[in-house]
C-alpha atoms as a PDB file:
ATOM      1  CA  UNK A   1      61.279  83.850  95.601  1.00  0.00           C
ATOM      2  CA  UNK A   2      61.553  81.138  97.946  1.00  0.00           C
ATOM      3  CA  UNK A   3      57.744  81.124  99.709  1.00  0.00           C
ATOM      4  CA  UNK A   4      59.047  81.366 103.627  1.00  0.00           C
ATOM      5  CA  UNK A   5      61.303  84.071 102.662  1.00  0.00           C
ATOM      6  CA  UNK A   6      58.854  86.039 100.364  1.00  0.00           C
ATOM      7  CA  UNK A   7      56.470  86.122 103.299  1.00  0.00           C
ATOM      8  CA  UNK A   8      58.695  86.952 105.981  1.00  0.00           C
ATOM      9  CA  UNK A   9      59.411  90.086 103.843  1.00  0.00           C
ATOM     10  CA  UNK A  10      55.692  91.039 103.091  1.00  0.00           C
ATOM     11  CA  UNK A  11      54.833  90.317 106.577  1.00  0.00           C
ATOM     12  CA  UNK A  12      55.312  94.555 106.872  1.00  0.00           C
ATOM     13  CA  UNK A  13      53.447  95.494 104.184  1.00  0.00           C
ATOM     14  CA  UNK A  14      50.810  93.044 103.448  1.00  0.00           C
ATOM     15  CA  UNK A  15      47.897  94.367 105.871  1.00  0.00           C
ATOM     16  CA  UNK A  16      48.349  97.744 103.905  1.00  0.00           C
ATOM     17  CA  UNK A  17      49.086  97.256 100.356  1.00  0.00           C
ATOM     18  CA  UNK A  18      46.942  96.926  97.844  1.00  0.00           C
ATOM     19  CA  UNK A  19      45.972  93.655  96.838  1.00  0.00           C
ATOM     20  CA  UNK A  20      42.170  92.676  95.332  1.00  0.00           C
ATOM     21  CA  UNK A  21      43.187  88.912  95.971  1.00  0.00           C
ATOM     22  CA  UNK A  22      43.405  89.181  99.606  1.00  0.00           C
ATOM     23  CA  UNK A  23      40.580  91.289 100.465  1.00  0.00           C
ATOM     24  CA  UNK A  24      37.923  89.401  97.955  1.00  0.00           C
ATOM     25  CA  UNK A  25      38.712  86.352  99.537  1.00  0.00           C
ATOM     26  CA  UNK A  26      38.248  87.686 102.971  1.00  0.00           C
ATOM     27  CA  UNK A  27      34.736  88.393 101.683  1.00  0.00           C
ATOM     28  CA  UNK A  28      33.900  84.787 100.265  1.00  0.00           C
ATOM     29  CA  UNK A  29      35.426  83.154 103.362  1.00  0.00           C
ATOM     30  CA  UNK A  30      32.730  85.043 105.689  1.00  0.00           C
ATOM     31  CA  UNK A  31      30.311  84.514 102.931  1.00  0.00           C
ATOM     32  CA  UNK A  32      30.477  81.106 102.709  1.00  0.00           C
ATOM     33  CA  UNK A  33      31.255  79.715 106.347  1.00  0.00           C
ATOM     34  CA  UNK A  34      28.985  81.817 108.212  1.00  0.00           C
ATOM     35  CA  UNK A  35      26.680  78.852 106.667  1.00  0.00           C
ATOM     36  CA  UNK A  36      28.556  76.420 108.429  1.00  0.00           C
ATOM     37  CA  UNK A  37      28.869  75.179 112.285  1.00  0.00           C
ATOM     38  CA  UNK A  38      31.808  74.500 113.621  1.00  0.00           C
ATOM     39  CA  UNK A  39      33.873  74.348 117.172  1.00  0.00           C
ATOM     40  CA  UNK A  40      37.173  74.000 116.008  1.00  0.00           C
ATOM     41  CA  UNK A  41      39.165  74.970 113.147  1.00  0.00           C
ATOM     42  CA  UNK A  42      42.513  74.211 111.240  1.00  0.00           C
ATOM     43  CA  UNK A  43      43.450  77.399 109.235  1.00  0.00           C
ATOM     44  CA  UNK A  44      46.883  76.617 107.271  1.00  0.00           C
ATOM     45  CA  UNK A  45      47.781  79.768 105.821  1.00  0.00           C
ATOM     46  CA  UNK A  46      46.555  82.029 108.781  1.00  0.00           C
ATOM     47  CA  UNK A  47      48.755  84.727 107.625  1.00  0.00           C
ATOM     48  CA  UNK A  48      48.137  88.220 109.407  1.00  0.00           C
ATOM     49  CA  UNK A  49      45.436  86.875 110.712  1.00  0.00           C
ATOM     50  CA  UNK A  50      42.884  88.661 108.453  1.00  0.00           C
ATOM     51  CA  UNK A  51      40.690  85.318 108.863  1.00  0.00           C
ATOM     52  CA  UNK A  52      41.706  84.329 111.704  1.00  0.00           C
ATOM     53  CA  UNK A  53      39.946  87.758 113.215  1.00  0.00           C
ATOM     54  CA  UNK A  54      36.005  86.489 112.424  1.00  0.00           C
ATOM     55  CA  UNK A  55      37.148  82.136 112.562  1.00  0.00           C
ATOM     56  CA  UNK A  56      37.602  82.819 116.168  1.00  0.00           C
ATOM     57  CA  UNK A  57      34.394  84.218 116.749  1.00  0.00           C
ATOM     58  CA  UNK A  58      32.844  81.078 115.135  1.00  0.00           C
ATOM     59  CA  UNK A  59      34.530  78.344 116.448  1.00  0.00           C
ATOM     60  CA  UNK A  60      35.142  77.038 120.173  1.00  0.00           C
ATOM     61  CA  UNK A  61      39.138  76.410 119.117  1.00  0.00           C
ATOM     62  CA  UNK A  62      41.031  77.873 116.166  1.00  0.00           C
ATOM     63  CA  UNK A  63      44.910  76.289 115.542  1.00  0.00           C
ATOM     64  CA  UNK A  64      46.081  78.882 112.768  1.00  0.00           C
ATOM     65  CA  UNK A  65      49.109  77.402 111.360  1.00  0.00           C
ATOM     66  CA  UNK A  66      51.707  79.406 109.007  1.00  0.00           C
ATOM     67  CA  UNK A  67      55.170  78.993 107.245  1.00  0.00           C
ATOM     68  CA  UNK A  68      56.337  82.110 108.446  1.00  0.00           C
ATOM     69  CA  UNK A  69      57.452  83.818 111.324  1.00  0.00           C
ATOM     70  CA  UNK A  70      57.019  87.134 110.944  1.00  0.00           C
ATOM     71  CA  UNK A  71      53.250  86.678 109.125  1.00  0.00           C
ATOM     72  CA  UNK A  72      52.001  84.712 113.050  1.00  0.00           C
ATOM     73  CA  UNK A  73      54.070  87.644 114.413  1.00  0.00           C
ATOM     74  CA  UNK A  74      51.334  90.047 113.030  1.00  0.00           C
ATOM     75  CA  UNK A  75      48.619  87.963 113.545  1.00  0.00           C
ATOM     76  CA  UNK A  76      49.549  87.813 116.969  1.00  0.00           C
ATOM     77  CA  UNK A  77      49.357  91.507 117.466  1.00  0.00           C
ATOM     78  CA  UNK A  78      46.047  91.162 116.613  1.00  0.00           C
ATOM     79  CA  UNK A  79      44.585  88.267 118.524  1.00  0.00           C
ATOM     80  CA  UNK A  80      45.057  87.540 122.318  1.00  0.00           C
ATOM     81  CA  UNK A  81      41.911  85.095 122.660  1.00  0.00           C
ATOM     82  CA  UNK A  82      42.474  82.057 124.622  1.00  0.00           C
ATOM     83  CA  UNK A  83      40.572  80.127 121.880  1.00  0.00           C
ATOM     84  CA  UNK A  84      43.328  80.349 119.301  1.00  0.00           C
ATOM     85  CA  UNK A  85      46.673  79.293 119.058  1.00  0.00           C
ATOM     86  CA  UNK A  86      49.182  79.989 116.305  1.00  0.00           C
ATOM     87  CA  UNK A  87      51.755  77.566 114.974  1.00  0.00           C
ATOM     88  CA  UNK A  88      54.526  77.988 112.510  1.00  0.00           C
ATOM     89  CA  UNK A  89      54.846  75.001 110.457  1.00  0.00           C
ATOM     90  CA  UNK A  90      55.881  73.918 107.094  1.00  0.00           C
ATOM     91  CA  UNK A  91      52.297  71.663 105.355  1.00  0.00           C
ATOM     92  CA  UNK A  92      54.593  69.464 102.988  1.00  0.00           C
ATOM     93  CA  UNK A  93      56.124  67.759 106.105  1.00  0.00           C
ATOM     94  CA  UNK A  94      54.423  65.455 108.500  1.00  0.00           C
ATOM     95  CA  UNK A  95      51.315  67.456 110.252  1.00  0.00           C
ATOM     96  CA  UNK A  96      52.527  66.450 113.868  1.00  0.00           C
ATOM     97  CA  UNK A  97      50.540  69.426 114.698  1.00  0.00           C
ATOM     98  CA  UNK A  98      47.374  68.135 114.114  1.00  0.00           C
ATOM     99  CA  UNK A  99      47.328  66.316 117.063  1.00  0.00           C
ATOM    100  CA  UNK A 100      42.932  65.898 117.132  1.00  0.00           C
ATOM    101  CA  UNK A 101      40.184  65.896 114.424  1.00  0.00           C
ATOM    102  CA  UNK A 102      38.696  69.363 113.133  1.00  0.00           C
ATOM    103  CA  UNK A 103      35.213  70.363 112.094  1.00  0.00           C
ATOM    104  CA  UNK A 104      36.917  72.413 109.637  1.00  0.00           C
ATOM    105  CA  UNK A 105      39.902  72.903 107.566  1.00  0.00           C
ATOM    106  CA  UNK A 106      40.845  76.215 106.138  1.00  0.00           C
ATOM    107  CA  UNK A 107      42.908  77.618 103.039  1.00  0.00           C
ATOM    108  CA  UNK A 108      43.006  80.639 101.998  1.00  0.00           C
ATOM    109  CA  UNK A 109      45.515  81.541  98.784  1.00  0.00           C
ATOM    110  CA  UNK A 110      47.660  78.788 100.224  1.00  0.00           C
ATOM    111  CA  UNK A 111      47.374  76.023  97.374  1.00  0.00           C
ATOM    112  CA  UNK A 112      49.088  77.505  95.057  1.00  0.00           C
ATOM    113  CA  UNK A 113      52.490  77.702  96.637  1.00  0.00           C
ATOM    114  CA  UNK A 114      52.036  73.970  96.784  1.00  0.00           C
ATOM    115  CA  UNK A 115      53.234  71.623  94.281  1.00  0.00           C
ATOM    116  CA  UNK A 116      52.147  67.907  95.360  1.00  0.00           C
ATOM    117  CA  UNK A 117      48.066  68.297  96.450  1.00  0.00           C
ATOM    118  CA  UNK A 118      47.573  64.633  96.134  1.00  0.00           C
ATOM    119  CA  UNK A 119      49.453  64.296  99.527  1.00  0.00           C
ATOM    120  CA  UNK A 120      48.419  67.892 101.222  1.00  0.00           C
ATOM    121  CA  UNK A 121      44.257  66.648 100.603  1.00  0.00           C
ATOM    122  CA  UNK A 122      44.933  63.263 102.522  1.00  0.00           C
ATOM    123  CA  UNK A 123      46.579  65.156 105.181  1.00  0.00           C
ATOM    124  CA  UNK A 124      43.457  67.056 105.339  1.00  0.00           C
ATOM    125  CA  UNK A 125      41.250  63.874 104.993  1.00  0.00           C
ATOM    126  CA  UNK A 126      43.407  62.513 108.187  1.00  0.00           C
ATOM    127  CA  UNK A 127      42.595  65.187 110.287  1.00  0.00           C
ATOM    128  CA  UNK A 128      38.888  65.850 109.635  1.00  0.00           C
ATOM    129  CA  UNK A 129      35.734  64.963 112.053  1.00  0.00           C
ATOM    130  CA  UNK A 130      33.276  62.317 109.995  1.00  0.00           C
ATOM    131  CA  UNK A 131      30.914  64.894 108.229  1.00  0.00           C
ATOM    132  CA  UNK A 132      33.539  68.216 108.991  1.00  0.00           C
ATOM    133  CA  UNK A 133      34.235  70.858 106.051  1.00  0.00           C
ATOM    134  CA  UNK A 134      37.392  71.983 103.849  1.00  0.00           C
ATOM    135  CA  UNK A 135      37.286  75.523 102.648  1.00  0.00           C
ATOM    136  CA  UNK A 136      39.458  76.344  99.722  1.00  0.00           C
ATOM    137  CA  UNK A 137      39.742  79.808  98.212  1.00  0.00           C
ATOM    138  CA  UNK A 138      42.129  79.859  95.659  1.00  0.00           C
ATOM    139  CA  UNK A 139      43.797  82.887  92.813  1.00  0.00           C
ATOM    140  CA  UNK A 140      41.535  81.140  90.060  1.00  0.00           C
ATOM    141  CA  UNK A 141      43.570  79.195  87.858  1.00  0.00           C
ATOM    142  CA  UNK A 142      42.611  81.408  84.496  1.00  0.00           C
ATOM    143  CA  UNK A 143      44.409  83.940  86.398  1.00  0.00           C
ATOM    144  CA  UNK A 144      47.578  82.110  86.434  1.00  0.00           C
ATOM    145  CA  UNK A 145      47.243  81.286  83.124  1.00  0.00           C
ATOM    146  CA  UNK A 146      47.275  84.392  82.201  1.00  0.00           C
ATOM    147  CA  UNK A 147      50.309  85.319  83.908  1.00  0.00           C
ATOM    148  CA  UNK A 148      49.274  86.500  87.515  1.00  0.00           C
ATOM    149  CA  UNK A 149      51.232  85.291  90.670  1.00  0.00           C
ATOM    150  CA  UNK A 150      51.038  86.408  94.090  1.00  0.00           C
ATOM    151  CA  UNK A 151      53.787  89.384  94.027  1.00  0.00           C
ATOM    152  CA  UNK A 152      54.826  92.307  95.979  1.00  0.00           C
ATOM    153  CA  UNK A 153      56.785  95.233  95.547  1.00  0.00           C
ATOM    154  CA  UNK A 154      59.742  96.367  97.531  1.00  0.00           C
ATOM    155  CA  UNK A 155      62.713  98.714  97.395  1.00  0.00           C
ATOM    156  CA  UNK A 156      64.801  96.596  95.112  1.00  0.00           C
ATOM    157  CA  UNK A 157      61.891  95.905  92.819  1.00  0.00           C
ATOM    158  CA  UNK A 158      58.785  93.329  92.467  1.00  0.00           C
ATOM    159  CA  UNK A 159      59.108  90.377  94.649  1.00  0.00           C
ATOM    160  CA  UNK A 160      57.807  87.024  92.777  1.00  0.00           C
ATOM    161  CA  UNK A 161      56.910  84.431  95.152  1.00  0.00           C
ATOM    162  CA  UNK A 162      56.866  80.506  93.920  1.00  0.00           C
ATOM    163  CA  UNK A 163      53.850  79.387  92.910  1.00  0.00           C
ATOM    164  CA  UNK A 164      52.308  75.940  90.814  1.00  0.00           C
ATOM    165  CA  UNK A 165      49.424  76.416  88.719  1.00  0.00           C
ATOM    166  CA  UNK A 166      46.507  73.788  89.514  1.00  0.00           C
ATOM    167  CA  UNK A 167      43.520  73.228  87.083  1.00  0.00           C
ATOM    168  CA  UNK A 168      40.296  72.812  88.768  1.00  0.00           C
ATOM    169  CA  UNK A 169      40.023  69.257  88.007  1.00  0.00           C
ATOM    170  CA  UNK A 170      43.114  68.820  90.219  1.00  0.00           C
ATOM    171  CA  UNK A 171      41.552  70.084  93.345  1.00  0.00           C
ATOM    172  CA  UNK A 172      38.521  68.086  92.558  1.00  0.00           C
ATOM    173  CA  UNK A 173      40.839  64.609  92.128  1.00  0.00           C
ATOM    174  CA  UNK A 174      43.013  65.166  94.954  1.00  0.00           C
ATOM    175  CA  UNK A 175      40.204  66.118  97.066  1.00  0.00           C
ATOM    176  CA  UNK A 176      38.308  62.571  95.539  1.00  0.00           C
ATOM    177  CA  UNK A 177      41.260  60.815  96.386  1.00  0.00           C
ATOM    178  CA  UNK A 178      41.010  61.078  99.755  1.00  0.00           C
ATOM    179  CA  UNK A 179      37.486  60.257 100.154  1.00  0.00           C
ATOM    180  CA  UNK A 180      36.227  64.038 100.271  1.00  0.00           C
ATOM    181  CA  UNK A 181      33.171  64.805  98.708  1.00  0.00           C
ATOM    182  CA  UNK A 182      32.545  68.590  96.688  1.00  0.00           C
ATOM    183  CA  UNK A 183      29.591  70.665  98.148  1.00  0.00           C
ATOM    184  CA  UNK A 184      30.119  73.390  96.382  1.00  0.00           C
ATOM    185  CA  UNK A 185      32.287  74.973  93.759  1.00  0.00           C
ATOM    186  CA  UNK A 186      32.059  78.783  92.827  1.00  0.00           C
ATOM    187  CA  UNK A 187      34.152  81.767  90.849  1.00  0.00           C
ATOM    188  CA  UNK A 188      34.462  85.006  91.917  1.00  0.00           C
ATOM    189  CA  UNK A 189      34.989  88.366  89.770  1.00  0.00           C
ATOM    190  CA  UNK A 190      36.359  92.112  90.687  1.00  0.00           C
ATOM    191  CA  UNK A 191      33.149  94.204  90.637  1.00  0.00           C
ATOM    192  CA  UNK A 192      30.819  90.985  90.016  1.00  0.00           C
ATOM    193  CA  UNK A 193      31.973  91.562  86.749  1.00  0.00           C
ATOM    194  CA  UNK A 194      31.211  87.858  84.948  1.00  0.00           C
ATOM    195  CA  UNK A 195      32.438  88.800  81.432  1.00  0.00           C
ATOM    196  CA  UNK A 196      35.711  89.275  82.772  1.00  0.00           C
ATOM    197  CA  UNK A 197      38.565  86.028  83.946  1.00  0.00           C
ATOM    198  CA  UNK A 198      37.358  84.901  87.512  1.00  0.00           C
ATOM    199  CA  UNK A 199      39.881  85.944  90.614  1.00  0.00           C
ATOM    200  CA  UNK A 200      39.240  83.456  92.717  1.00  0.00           C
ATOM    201  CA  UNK A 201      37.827  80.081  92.947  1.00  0.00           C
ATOM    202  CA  UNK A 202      36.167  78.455  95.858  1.00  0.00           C
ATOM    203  CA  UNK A 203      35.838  75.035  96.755  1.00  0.00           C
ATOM    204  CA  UNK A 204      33.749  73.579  99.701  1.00  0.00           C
ATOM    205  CA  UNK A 205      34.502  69.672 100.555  1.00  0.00           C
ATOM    206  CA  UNK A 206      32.789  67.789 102.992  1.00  0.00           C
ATOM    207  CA  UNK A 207      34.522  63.820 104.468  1.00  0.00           C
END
């Protein structure tokens, strides 16, 4: 299913549903940029806002940007602070948004509805302070291989949204590319479980 569309249609049920992906990664996001400083912050993929909830106590400013409507409608229920501002916007056009430099760039399970990274990580590159961060959390590409994709279920049956399958080297190239730098690379497992396939991989990026 077309990715606006497939979103605009979980918007209602996403919060509630169950879905490991989304609340693991909520986790390592906390986890790994509480160990960060930064006053502002570029979240593409904000979502419902799950993130967008704790980034906005960290940082001074918080743009959260999403492809769909009703997604920033949700989030917006949930956040009134003047220190964020949501913005729908589609990432593989021009990022007239980005209209300043960010100590941080955030994506959360966003990558992988994305086909061309090469051109997304010099977007990123472009609107980064000297020295600021790029947070990836990704559904780990051994998941994908073995079949998973970000789906939901509705009345008419399961809901299959678009999605590209990335190797980790890809993320680490495109990222190169545009002059970033890798800080840190980690997988993470239901339960902590290691001798199962990883859910998600992270990626940390500095410029």
């Amino acid at each position: 299913m077309n990715v606006q569309n497939a979103y605009n249609e979980w918007a209602e049920q996403y919060d509630t549903n169950q879905n490991k992906t989304r609340d693991l990664e909520a986790i390592i996001l906390r986890e790994t940029l509480s160990k960060i400083s930064f006053n502002s912050c570029l979240e593409i993929g904000c979502g419902t806002g799950k993130n967008t909830v704790w980034l906005q106590t960290k940082a001074q400013q918080v743009l959260a940007v999403d492809f769909s409507e009703e997604m920033l409608s949700k989030a917006k229920e949930k956040i009134s602070q003047p220190n964020v501002q949501f913005l729908q916007a589609d990432i593989t056009e021009p990022w007239h948004f980005a209209q300043q430099q960010f100590d941080l760039v955030s994506f959360s399970l966003v990558l992988e509805h994305i086909e061309d990274l090469t051109a997304i990580f010099q977007k990123v590159a472009n609107s980064l302070n000297p020295n600021g961060h790029v947070y990836i959390a990704e559904l780990h590409p051994f998941k994908q291989y073995s079949g998973s994709k970000a789906r939901f279920e509705t009345a008419t049956g399961t809901q299959v949204v678009t999605c590209f399958t990335h190797h980790v080297s890809d993320f680490v190239i495109a990222a190169k590319q545009a002059g970033l730098e890798l800080v840190s690379l980690e997988e993470y497992f239901d339960d902590q479980d290691r001798n199962q396939i990883p859910r998600i991989l992270q990626l940390l990026f500095r410029k």
